[in-house]
Protein backbone atom coordinates (compact mmCIF):
# COMPACT_ATOMS: atom_id res chain seq x y z
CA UNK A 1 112.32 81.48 104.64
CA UNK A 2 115.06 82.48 107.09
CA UNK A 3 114.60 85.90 108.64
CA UNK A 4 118.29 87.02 107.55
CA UNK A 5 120.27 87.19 104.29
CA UNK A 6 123.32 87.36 103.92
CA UNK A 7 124.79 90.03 101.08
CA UNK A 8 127.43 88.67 98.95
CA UNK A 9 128.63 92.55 97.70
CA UNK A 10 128.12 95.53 99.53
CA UNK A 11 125.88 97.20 96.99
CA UNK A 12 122.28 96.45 96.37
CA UNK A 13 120.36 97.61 92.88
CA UNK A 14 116.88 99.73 93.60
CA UNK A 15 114.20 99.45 90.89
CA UNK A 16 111.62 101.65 90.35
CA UNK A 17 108.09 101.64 88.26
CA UNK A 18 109.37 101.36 85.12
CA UNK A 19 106.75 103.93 83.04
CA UNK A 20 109.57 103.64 79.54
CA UNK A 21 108.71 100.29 78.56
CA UNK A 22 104.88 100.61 78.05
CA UNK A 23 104.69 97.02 79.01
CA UNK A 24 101.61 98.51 82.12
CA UNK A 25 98.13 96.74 81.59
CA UNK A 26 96.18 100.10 81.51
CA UNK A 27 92.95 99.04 79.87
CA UNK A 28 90.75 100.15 82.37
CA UNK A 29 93.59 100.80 85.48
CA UNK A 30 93.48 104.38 87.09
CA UNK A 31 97.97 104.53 87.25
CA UNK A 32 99.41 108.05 89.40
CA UNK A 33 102.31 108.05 90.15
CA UNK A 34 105.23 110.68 92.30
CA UNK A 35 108.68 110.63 92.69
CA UNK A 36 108.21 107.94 95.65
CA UNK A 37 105.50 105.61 94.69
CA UNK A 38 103.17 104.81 92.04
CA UNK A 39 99.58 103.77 92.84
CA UNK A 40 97.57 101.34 90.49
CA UNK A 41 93.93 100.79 90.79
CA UNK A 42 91.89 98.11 87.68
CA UNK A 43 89.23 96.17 90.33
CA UNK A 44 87.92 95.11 87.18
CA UNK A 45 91.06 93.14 85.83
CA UNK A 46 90.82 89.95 85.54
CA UNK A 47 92.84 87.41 87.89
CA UNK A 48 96.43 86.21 86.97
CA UNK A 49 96.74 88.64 84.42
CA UNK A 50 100.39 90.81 84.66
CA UNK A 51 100.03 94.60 86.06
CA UNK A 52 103.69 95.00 84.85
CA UNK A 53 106.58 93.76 83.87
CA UNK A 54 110.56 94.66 84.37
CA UNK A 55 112.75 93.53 82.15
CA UNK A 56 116.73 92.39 81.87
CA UNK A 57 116.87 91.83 78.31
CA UNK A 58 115.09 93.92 74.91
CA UNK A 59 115.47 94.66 71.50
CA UNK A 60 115.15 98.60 70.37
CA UNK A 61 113.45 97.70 67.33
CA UNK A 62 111.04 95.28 68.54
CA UNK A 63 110.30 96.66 71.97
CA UNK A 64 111.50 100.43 71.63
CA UNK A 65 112.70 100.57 75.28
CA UNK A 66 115.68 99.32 77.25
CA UNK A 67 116.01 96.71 80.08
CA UNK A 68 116.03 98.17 83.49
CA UNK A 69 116.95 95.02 85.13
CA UNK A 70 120.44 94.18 86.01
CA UNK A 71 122.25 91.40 84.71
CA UNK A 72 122.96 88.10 87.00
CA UNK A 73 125.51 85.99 87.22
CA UNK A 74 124.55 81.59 86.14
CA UNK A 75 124.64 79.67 89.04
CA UNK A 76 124.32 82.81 91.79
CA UNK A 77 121.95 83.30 94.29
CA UNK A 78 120.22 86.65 94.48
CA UNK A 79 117.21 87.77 96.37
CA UNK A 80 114.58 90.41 95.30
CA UNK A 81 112.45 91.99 97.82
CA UNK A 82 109.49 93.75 96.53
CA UNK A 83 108.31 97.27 98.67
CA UNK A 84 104.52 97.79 97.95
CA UNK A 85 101.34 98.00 100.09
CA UNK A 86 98.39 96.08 98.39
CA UNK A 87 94.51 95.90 99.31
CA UNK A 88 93.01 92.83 99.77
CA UNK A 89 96.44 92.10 101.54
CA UNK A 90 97.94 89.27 99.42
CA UNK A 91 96.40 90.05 96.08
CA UNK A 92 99.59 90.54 94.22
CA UNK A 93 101.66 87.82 93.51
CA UNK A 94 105.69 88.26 92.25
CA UNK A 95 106.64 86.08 89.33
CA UNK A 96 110.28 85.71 88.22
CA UNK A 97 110.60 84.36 84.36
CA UNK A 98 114.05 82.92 83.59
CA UNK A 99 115.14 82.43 79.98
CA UNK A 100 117.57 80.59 77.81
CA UNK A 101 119.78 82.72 74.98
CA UNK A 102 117.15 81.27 72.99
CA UNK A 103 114.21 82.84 74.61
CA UNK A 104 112.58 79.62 75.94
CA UNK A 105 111.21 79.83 79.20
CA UNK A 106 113.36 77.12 82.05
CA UNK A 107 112.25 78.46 85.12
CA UNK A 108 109.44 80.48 87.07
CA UNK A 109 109.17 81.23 90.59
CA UNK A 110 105.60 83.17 92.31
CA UNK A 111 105.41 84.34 94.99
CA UNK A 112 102.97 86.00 97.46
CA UNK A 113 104.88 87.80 100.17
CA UNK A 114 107.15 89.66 98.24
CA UNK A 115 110.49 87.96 99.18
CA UNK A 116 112.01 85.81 96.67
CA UNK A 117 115.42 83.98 97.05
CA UNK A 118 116.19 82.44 93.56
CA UNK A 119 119.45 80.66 91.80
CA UNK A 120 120.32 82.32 88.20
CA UNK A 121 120.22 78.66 86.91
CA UNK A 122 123.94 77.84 84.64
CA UNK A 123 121.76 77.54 80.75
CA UNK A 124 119.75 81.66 81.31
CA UNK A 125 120.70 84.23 79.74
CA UNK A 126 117.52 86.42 80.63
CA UNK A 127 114.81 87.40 83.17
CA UNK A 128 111.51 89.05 83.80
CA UNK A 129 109.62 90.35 86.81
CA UNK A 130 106.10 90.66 86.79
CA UNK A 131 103.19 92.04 89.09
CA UNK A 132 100.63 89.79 88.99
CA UNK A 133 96.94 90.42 89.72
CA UNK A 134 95.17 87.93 92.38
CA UNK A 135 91.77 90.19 92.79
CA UNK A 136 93.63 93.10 93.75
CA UNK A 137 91.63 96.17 94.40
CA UNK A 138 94.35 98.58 94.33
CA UNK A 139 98.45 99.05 94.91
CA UNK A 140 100.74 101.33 96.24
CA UNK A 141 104.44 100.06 94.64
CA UNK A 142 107.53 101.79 95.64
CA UNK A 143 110.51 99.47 94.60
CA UNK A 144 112.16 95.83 93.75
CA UNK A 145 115.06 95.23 95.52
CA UNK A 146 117.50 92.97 94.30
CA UNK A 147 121.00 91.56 95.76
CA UNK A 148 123.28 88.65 95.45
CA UNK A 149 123.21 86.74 98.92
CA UNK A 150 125.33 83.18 99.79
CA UNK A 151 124.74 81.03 102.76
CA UNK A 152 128.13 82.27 103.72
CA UNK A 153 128.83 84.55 106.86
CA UNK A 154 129.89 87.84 105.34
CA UNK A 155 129.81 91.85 106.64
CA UNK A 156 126.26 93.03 106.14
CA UNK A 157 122.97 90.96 105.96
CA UNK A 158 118.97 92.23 105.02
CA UNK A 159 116.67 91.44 107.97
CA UNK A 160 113.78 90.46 106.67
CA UNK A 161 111.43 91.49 109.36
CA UNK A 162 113.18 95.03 110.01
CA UNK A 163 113.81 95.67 106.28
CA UNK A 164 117.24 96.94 107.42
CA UNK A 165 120.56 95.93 105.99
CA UNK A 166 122.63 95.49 109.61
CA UNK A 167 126.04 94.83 109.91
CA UNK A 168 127.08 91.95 111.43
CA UNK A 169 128.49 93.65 114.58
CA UNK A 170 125.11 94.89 115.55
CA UNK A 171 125.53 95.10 118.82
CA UNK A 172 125.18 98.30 120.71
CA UNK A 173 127.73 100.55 119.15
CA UNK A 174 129.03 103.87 119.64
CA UNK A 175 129.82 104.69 116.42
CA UNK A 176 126.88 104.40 113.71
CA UNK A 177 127.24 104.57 110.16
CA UNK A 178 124.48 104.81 107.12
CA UNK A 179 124.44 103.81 103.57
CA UNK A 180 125.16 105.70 100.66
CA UNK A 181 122.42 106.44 98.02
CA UNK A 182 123.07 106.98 93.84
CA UNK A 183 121.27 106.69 91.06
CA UNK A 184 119.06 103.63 92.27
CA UNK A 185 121.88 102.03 93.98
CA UNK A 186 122.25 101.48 97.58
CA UNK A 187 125.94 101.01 98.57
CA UNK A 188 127.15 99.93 102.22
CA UNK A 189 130.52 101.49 103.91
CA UNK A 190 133.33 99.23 103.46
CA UNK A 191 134.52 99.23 107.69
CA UNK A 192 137.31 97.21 108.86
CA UNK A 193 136.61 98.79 112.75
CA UNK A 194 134.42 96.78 115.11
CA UNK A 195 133.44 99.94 117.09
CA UNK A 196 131.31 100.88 114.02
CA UNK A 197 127.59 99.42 113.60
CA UNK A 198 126.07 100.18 110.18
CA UNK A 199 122.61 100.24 109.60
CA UNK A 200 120.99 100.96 105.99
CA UNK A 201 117.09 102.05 105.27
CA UNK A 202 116.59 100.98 101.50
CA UNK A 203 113.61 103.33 101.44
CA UNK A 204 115.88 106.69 102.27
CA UNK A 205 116.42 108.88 99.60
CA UNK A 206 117.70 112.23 98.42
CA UNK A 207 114.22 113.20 98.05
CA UNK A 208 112.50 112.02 100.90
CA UNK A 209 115.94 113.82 102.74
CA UNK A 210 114.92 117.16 101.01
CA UNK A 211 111.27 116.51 102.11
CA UNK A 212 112.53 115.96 105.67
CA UNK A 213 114.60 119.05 106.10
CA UNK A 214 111.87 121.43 104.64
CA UNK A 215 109.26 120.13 107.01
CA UNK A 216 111.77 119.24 109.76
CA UNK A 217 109.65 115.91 110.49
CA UNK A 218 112.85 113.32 110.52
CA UNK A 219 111.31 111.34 113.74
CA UNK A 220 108.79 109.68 111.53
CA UNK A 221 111.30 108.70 109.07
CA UNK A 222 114.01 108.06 110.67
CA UNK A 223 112.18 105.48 113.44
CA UNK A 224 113.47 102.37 112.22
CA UNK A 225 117.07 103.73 112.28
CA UNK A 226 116.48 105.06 116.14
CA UNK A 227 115.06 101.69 117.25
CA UNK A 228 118.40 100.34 116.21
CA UNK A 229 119.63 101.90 118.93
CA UNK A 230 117.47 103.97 121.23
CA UNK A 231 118.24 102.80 124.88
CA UNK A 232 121.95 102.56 124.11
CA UNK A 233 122.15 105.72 126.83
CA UNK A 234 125.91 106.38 126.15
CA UNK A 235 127.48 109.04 123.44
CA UNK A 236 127.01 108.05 120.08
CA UNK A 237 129.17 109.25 116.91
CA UNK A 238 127.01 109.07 113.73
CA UNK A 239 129.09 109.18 110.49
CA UNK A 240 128.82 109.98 107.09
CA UNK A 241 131.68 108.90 104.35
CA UNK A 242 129.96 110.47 101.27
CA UNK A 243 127.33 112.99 101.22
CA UNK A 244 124.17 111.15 101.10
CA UNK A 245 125.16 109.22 105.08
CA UNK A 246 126.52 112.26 105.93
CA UNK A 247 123.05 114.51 105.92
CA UNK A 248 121.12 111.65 107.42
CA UNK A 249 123.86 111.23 109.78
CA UNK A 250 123.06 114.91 110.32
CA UNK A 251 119.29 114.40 111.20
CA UNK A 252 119.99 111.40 113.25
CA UNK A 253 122.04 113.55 115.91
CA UNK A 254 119.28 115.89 116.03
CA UNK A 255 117.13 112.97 117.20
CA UNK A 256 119.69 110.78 119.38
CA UNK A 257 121.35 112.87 122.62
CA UNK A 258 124.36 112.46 123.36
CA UNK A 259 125.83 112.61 119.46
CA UNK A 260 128.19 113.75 117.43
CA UNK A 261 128.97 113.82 113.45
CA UNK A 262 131.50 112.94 111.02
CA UNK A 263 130.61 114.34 107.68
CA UNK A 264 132.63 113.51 104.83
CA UNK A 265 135.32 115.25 103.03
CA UNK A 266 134.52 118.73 100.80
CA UNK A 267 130.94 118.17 102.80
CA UNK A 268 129.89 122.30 102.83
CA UNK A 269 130.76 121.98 98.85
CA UNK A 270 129.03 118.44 97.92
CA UNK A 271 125.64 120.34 99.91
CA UNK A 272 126.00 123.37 97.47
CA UNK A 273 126.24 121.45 94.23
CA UNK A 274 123.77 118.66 94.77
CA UNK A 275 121.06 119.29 92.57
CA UNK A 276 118.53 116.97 94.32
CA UNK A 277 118.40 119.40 97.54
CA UNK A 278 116.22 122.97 97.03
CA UNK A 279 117.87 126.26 98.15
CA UNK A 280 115.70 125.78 101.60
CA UNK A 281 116.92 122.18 102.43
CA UNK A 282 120.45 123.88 101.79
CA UNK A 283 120.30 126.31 104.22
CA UNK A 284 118.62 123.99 106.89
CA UNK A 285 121.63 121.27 106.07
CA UNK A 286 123.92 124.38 107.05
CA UNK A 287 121.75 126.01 110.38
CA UNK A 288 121.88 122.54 111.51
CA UNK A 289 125.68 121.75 111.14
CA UNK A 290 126.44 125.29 112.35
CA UNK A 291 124.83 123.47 115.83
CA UNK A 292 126.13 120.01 115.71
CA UNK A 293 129.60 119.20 116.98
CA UNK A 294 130.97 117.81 113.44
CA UNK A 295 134.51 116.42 112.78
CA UNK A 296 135.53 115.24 109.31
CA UNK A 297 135.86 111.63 108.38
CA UNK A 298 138.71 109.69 107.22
């Protein structure tokens, strides 16, 4: 598999554990679960047999839950990249299921590595995804990842070895931008400037932000967005165009010297009202803009 791929859209669809559709093997399995992660532990499961299983397609009166899958497009290449830690390494395997409007089964792909780069084939209608077990002792699953890529040369690609998205100017830059971050979907600025190099972190979130700010540890988190461009040695201008890019914008200058920030529009308000940030994370977003050379963006 190539190291890059290439994003056909700018947006890219986050899916969680999916606890609604009951669909878990739990006969025996010790499941916990937090906001970030859930952790799944059944050494006594037998091999091949599916942990779980994500669905695109249900009935309410036959399955009593609804499909948390997105719908694809026939004859469109998408790639879903799978974020979980596993011990043995290599005991999970990803299976794709691909179905006709008839519910016949015309395609399967497995996979061990957690990177799968599939065609929606012209006759489905439906799909599954499915953790299966390959003596696996335990897991630690965060999220599926899924995106439409094409061979094509367009604005952002996923590196598969970084697990950034990266612009394709990503060169050394003096203006950095982030991704935005909404209700499980990851959305990339839409930049017509050269000068800008945008880098999105698919495991950022509101809540991991919040986390940050309390505890003031960004460094860890935010390492794979510094080695992007630590070294660079000149001024950099880290910008935010909606509120999410704008607070880890925020952090970023804290961590990179020389910097300044662009913060998006009505930023002081957007802070205030957003639910997923406690009173303390509020008032640290604030103390730390209140010391940060900040201009608005456009």
């Amino acid at each position: 598999m190539t190291h890059h791929l290439n994003l056909k859209t700018d947006f890219v669809l986050q899916i969680p554990w999916d606890f609604s559709n009951g669909r878990t093997y739990k006969y025996g399995a010790k499941i916990s679960s937090s906001v970030e992660s859930t952790v799944y532990s059944n050494p006594m499961m037998a091999q091949a047999v599916k942990i779980h299983t994500w669905y695109s397609e249900t009935t309410y009166p036959n399955d009593r839950f609804s499909p948390t899958l997105p719908l694809l497009k026939a004859n469109h290449s998408y790639a879903l990249i799978a974020y979980y830690k596993a011990k043995p390494e290599k005991s999970i395997f990803i299976q794709i299921d691909i179905f006709d409007p008839y519910g016949q089964l015309i395609d399967s792909v497995i996979d061990v590595a957690g990177e799968i780069v599939f065609e929606f084939p012209k006759d489905a209608s439906s799909y599954q995804v499915s953790l299966i077990n390959a003596s696996n002792e335990w897991l630690h699953f965060n999220q599926l990842l899924i995106f439409e890529t094409t061979p094509d040369l367009t604005t952002y690609y996923f590196d598969l070895n970084e697990k950034l998205f990266l612009s394709i100017n990503n060169h050394e830059k003096s203006i950095i931008a982030f991704q935005n971050y909404q209700n499980q979907r990851l959305s990339l600025p839409n930049i017509s400037d050269d000068k800008v190099k945008v880098i999105g972190d698919p495991t950022l979130n509101f809540n991991q932000l919040n986390a940050v700010l309390i505890n003031d540890d960004s460094k860890v988190l935010f390492s794979k967005l510094l080695s992007q461009i630590k070294g660079n040695g000149f001024e950099v201008t880290f910008v935010g165009y909606h509120l999410f890019d704008s607070i880890v914008a925020l952090l970023m200058a804290q961590l990179y010297i020389p910097s300044k920030v662009k913060v998006c529009q009505g930023f002081n308000e957007l802070v205030e009202n957003e639910k997923r940030l406690s009173s303390e994370a509020v008032a640290k977003i604030f103390a730390l803009k209140a010391k940060t050379t900040i201009d608005i963006s456009k």
